[in-house]
Structure formats: structure tokens, C-alpha cells
PDB file of N, CA and C in Angstrom:
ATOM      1  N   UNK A   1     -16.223  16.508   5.800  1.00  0.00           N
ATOM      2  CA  UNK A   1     -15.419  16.203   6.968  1.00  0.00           C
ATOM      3  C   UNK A   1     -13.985  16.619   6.671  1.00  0.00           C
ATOM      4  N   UNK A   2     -13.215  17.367   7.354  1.00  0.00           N
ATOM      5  CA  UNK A   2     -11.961  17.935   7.319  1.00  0.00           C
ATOM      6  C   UNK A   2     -11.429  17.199   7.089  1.00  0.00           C
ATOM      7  N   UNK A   3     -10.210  17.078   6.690  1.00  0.00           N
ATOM      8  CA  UNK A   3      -8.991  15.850   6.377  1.00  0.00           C
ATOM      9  C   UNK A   3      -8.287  15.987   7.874  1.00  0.00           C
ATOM     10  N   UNK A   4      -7.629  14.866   8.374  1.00  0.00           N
ATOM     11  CA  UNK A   4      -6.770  15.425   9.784  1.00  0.00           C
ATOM     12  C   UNK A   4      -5.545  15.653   9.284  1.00  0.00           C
ATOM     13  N   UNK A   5      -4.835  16.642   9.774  1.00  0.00           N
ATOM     14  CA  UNK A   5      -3.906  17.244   9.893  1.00  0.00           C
ATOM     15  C   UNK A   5      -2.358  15.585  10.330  1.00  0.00           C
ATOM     16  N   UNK A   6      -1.570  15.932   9.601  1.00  0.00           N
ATOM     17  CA  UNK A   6      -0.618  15.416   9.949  1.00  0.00           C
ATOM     18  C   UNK A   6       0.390  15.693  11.319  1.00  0.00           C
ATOM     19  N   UNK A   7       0.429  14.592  12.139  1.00  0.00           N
ATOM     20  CA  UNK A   7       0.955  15.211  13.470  1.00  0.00           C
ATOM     21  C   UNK A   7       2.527  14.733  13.569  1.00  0.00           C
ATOM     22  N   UNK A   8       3.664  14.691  13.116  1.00  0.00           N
ATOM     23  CA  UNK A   8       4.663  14.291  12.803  1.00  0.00           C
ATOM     24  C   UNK A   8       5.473  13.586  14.507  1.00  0.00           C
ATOM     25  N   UNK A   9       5.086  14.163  15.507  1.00  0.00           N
ATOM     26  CA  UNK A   9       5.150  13.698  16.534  1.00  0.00           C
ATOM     27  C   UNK A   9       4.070  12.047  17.078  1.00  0.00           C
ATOM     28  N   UNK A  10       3.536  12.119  16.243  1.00  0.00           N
ATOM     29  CA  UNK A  10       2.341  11.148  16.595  1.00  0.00           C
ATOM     30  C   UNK A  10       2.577   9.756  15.759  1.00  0.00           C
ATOM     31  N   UNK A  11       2.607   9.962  14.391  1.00  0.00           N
ATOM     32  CA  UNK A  11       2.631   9.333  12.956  1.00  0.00           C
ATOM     33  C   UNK A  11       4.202   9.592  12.197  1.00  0.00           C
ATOM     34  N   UNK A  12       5.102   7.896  12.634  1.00  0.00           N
ATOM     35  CA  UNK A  12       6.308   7.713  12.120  1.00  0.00           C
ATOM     36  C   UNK A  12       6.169   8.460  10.813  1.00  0.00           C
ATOM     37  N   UNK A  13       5.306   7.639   9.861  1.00  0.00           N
ATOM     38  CA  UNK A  13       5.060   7.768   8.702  1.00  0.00           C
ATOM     39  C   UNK A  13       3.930   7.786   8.099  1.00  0.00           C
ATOM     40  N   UNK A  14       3.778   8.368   6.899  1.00  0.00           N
ATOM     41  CA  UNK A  14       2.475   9.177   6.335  1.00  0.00           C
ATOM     42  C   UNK A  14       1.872   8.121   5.805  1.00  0.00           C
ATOM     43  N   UNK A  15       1.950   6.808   5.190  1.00  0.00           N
ATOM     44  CA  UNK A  15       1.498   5.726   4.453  1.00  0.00           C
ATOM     45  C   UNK A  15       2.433   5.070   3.861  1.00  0.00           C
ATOM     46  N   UNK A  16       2.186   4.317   3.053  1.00  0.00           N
ATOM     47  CA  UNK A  16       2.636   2.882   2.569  1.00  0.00           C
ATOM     48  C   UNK A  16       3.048   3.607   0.913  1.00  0.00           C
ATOM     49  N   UNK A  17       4.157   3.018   0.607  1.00  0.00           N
ATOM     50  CA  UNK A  17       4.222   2.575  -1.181  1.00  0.00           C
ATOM     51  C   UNK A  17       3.868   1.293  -1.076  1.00  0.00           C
ATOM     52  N   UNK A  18       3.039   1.319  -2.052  1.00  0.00           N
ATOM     53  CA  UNK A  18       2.517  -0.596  -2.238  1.00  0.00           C
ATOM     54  C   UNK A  18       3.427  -0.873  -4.147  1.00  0.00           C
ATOM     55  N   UNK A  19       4.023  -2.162  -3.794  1.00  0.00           N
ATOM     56  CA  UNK A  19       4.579  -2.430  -5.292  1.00  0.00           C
ATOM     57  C   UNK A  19       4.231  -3.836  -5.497  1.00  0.00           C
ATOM     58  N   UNK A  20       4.498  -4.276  -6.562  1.00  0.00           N
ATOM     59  CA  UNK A  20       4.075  -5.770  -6.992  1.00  0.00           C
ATOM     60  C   UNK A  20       5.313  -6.739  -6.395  1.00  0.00           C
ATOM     61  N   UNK A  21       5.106  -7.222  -5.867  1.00  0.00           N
ATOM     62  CA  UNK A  21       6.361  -8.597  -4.971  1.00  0.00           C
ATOM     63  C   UNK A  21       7.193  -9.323  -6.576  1.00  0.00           C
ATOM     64  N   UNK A  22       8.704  -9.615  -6.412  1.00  0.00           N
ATOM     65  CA  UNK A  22       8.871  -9.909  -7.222  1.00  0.00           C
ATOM     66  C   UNK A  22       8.521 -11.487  -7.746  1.00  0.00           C
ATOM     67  N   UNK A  23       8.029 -12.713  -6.396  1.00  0.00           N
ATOM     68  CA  UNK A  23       7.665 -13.274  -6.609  1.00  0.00           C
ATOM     69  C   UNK A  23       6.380 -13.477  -6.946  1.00  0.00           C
ATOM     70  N   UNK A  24       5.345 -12.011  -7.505  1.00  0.00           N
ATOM     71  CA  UNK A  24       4.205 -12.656  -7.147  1.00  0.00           C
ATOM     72  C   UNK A  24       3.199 -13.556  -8.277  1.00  0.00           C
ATOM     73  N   UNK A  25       2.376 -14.249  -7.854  1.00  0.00           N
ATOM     74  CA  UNK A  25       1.648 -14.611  -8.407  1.00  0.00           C
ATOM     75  C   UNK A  25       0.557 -14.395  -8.937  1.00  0.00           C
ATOM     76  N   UNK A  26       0.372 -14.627 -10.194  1.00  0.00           N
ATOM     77  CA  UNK A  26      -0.858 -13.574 -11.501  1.00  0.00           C
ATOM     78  C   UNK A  26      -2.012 -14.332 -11.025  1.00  0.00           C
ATOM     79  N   UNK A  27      -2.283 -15.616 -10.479  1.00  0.00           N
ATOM     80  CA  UNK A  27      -3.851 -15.871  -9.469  1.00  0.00           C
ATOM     81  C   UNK A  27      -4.025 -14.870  -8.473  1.00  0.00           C
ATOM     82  N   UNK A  28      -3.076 -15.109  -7.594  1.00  0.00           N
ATOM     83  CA  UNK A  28      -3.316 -14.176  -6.440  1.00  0.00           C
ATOM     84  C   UNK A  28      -3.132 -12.756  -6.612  1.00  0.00           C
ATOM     85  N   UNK A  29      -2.381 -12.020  -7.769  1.00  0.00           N
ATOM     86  CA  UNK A  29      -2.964 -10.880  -8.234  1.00  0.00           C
ATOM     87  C   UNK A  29      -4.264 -10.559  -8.901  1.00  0.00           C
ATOM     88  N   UNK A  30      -4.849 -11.288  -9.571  1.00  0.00           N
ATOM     89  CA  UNK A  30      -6.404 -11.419 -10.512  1.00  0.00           C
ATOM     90  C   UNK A  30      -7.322 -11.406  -9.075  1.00  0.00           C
ATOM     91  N   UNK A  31      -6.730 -11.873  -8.103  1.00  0.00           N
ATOM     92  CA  UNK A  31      -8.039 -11.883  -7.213  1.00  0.00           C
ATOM     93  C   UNK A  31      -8.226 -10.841  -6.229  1.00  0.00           C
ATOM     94  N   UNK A  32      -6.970 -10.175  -6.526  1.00  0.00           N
ATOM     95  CA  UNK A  32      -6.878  -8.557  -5.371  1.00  0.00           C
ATOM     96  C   UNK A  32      -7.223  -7.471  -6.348  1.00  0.00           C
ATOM     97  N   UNK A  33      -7.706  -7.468  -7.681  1.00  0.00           N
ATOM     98  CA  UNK A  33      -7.587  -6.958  -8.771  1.00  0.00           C
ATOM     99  C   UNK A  33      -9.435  -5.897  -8.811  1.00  0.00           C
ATOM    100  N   UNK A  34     -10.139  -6.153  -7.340  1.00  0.00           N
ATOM    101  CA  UNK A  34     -11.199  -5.217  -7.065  1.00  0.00           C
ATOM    102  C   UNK A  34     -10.360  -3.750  -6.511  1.00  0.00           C
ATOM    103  N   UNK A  35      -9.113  -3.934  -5.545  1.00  0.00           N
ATOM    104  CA  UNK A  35      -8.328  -2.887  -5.577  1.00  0.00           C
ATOM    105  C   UNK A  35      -8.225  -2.190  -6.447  1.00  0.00           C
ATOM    106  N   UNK A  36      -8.309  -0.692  -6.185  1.00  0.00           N
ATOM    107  CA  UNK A  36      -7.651  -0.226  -7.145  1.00  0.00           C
ATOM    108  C   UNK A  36      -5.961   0.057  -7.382  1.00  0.00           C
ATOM    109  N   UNK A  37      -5.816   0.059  -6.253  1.00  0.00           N
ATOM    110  CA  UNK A  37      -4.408   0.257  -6.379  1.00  0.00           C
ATOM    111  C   UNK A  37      -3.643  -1.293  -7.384  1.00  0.00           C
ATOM    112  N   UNK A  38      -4.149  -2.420  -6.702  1.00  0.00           N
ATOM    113  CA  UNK A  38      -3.147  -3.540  -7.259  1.00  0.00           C
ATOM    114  C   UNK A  38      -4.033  -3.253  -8.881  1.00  0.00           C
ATOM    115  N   UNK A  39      -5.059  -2.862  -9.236  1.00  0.00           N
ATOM    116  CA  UNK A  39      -5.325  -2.264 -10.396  1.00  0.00           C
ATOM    117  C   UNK A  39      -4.394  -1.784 -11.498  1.00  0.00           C
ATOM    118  N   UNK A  40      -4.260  -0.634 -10.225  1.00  0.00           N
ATOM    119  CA  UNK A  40      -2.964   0.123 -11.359  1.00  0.00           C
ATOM    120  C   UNK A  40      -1.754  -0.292 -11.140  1.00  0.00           C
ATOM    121  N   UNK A  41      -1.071  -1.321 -10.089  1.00  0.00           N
ATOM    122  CA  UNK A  41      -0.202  -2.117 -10.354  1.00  0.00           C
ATOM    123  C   UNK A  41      -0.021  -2.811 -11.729  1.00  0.00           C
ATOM    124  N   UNK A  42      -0.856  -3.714 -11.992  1.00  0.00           N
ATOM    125  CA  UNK A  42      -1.368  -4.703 -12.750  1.00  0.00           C
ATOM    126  C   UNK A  42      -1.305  -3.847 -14.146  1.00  0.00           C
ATOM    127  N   UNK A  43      -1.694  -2.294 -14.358  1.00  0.00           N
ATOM    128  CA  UNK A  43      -2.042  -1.684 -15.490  1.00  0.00           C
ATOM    129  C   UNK A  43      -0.426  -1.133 -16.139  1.00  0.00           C
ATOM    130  N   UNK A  44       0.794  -1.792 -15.008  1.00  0.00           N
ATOM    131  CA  UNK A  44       2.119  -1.343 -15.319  1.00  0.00           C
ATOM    132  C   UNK A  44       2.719   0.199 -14.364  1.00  0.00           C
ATOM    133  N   UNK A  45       2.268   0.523 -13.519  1.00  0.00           N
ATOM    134  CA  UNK A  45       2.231   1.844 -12.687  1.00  0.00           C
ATOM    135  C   UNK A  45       3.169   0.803 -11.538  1.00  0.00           C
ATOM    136  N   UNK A  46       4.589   1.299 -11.656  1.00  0.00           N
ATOM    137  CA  UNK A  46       5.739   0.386 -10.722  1.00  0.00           C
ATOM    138  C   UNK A  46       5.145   1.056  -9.223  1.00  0.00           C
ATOM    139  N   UNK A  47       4.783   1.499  -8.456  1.00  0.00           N
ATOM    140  CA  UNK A  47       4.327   1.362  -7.447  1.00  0.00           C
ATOM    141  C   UNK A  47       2.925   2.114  -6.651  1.00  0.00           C
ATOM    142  N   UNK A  48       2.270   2.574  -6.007  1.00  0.00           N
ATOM    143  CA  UNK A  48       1.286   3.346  -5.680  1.00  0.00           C
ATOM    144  C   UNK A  48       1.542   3.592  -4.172  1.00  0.00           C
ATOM    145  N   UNK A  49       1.508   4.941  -3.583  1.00  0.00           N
ATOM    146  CA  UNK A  49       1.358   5.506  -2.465  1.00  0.00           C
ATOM    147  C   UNK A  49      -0.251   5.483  -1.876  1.00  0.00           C
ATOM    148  N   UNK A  50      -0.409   4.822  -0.712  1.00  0.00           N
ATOM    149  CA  UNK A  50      -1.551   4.635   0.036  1.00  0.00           C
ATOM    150  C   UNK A  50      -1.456   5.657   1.547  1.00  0.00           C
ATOM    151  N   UNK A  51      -2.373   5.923   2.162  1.00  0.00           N
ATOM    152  CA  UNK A  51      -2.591   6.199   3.102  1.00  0.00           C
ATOM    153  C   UNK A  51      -2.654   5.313   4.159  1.00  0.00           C
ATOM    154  N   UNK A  52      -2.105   5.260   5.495  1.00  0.00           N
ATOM    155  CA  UNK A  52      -2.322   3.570   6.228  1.00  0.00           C
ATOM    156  C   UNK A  52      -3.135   2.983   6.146  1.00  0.00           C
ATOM    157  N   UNK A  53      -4.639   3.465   6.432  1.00  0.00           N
ATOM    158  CA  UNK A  53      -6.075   3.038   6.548  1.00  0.00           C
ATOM    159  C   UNK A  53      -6.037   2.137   5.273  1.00  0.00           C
ATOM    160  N   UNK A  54      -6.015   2.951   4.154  1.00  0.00           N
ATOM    161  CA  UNK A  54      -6.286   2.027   2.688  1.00  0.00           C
ATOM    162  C   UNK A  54      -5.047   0.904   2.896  1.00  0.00           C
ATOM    163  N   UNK A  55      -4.107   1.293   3.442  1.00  0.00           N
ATOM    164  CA  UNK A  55      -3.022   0.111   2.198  1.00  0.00           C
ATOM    165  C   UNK A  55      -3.082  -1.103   3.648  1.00  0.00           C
ATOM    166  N   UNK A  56      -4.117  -0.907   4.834  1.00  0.00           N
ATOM    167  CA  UNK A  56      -4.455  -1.942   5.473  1.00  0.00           C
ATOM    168  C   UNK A  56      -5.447  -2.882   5.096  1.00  0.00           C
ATOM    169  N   UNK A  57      -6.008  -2.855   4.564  1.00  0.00           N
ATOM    170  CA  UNK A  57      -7.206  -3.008   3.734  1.00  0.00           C
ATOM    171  C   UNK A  57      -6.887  -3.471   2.642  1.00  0.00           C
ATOM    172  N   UNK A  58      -6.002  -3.230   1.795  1.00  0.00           N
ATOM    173  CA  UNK A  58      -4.897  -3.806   0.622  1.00  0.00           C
ATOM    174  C   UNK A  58      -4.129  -4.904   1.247  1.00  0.00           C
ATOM    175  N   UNK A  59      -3.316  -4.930   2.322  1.00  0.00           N
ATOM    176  CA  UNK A  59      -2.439  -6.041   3.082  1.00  0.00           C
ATOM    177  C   UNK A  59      -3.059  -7.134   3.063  1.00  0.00           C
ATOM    178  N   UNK A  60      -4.626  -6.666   4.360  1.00  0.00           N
ATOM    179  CA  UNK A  60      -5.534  -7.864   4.874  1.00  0.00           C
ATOM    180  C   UNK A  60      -5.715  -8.902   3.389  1.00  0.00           C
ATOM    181  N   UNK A  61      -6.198  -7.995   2.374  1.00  0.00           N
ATOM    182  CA  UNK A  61      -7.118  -8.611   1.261  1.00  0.00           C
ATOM    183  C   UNK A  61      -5.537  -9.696   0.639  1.00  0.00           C
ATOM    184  N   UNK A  62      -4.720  -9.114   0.458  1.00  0.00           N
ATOM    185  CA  UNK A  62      -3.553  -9.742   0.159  1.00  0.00           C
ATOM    186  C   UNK A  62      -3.013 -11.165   1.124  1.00  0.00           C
ATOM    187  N   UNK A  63      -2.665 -10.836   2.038  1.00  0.00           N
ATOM    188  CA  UNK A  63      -2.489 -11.880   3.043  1.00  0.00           C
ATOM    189  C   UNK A  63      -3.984 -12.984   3.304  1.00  0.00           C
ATOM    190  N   UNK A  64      -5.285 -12.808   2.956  1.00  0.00           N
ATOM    191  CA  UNK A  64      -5.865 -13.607   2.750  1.00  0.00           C
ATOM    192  C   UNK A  64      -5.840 -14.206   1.262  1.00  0.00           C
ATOM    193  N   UNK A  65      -5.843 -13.830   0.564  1.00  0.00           N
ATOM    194  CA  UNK A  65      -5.448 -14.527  -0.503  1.00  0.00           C
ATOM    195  C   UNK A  65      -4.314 -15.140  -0.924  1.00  0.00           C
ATOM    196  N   UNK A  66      -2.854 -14.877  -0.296  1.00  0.00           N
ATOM    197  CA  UNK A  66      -1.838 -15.658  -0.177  1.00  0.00           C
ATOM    198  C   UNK A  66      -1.640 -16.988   0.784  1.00  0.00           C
ATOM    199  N   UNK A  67      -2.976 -16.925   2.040  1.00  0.00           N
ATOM    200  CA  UNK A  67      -2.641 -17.778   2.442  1.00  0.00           C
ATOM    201  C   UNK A  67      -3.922 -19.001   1.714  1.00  0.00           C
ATOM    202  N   UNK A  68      -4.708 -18.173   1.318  1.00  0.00           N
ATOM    203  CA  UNK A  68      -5.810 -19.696   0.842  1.00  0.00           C
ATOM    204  C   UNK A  68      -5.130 -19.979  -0.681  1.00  0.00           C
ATOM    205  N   UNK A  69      -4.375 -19.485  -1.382  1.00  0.00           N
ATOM    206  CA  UNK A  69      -3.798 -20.122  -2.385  1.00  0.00           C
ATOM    207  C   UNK A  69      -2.441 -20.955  -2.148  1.00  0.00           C
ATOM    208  N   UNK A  70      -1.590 -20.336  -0.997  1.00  0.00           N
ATOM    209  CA  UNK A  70      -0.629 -21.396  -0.573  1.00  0.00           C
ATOM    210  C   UNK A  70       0.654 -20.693  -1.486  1.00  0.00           C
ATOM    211  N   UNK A  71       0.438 -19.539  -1.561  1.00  0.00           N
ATOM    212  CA  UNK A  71       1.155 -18.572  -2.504  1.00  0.00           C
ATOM    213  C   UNK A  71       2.083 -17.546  -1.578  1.00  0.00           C
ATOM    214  N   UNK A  72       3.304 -16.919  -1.996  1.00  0.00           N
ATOM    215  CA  UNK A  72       4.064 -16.035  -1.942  1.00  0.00           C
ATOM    216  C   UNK A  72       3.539 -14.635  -1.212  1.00  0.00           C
ATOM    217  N   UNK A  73       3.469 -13.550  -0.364  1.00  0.00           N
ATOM    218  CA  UNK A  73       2.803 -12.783  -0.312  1.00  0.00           C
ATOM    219  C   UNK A  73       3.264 -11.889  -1.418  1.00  0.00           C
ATOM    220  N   UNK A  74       2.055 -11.384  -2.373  1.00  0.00           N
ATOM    221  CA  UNK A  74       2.210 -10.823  -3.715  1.00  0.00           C
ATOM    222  C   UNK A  74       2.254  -9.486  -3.687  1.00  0.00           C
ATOM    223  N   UNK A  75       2.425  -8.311  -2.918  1.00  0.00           N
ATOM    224  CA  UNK A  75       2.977  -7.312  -2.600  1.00  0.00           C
ATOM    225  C   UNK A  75       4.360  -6.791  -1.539  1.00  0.00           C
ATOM    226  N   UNK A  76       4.656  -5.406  -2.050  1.00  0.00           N
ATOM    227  CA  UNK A  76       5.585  -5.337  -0.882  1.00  0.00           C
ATOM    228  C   UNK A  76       4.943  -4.153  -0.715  1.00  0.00           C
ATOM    229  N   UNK A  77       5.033  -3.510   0.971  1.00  0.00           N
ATOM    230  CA  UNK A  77       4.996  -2.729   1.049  1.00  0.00           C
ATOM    231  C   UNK A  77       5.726  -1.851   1.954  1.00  0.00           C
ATOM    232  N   UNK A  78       6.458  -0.313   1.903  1.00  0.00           N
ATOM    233  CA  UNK A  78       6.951   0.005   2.644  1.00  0.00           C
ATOM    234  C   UNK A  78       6.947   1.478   2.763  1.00  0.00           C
ATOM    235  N   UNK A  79       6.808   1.664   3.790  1.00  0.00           N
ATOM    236  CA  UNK A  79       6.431   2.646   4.866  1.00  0.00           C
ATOM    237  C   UNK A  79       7.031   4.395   4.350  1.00  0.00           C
ATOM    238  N   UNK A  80       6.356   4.980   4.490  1.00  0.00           N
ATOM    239  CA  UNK A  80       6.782   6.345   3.311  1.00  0.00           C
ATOM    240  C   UNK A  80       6.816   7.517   5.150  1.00  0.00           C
ATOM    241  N   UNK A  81       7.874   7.915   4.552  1.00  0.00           N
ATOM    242  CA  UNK A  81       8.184   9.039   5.636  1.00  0.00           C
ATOM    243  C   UNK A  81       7.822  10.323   5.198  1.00  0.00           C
ATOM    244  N   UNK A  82       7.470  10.903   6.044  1.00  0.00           N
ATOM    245  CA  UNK A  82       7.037  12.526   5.901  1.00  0.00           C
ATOM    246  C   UNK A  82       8.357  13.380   5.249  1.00  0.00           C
ATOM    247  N   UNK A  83       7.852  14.204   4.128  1.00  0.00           N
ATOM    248  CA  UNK A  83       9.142  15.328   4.117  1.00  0.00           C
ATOM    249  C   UNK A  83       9.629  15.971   4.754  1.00  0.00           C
ATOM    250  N   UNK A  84      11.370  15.944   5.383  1.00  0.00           N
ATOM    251  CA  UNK A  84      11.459  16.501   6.514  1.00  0.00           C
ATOM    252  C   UNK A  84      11.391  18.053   6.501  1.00  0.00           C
ATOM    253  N   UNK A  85      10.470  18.813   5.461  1.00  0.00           N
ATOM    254  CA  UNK A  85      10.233  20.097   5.167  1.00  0.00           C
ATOM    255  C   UNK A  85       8.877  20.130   5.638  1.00  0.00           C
ATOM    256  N   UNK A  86       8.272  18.895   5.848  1.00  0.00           N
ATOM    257  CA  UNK A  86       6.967  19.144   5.805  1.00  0.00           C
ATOM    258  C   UNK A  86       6.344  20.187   7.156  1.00  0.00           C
ATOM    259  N   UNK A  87       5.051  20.798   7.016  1.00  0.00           N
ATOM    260  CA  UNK A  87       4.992  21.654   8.227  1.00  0.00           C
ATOM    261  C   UNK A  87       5.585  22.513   8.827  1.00  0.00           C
ATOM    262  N   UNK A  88       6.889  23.140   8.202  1.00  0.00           N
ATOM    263  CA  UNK A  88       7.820  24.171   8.774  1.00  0.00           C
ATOM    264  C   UNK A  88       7.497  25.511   8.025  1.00  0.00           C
ATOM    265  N   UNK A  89       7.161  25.994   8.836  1.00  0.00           N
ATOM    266  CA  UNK A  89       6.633  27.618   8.205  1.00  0.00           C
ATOM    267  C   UNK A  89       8.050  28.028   7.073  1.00  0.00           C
ATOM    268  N   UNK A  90       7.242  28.697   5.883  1.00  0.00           N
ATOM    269  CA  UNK A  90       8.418  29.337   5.130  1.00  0.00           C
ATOM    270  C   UNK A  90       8.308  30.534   5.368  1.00  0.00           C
TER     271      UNK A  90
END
């Protein structure tokens, strides 16, 4: 299946950097720890670039586990912009 094409008119931004929250908590990280990304958080890798789809799927799993532990939300994440080179014929 083709990858889709980036539509810069369509899509603010290309995906998420996901990083470790500075408050967060090592329960509620051990239990997001099927991720791979909070994986390689956890393995010392200061942040990881997601695609939206995935790092929604990372949030959900996060925000349920922050709220049944009564915990901090244990990531940050923020929004990665396209290069403004990107797609311009050279």
C-alpha cells in the first residue's frame, strides 16, 4: 500500500515529538512500556518523532493510565511542522 503523500495545505503538521514529562512517573511509565516509543524513551533516547496515527495511540494509552493511577500525565507531546523546503521542486 503506497504511503500518502504529504498535503501541506491539508496537514498543519507532520506528527508529534513524544518526550518523557518532567514530572513523570516510573509506574505509569512501566505500564506504557509495550510502546515502543516510551520504550526507547525509557532506554534514554530524549525524545521520539511519531506520525499522528501512532503518537494517538501513545496519548490514549498514556492518558488512560494517568488517570487510573491518579498520576501526572507522563509524556509531552508536541506537534512537529513540515520543512518549509519540503515539496518544492529543486
Amino acid at each position: 500500500m503506497p504511503t500518502p503523500k504529504f498535503n501541506s495545505r491539508l496537514d498543519p503538521f507532520i506528527g508529534y515529538r513524544v518526550a518523557l514529562a518532567t514530572e513523570a512517573d516510573a509506574s505509569a511509565l512501566l505500564r506504557l512500556a509495550a510502546h515502543q516509543a516510551v520504550r526507547a524513551l525509557l532506554g534514554g533516547q530524549r525524545s521520539v518523532t511519531l506520525a499522528a496515527r501512532d503518537a494517538a495511540v501513545v496519548y490514549d494509552a498514556a492518558e488512560s493510565v494517568s488517570r487510573a493511577l491518579g498520576e501526572p500525565f507522563p509524556l509531552q507531546f508536541t506537534p512537529c511542522a513540515p520543512h518549509p523546503w519540503a515539496g518544492l521542486a529543486v
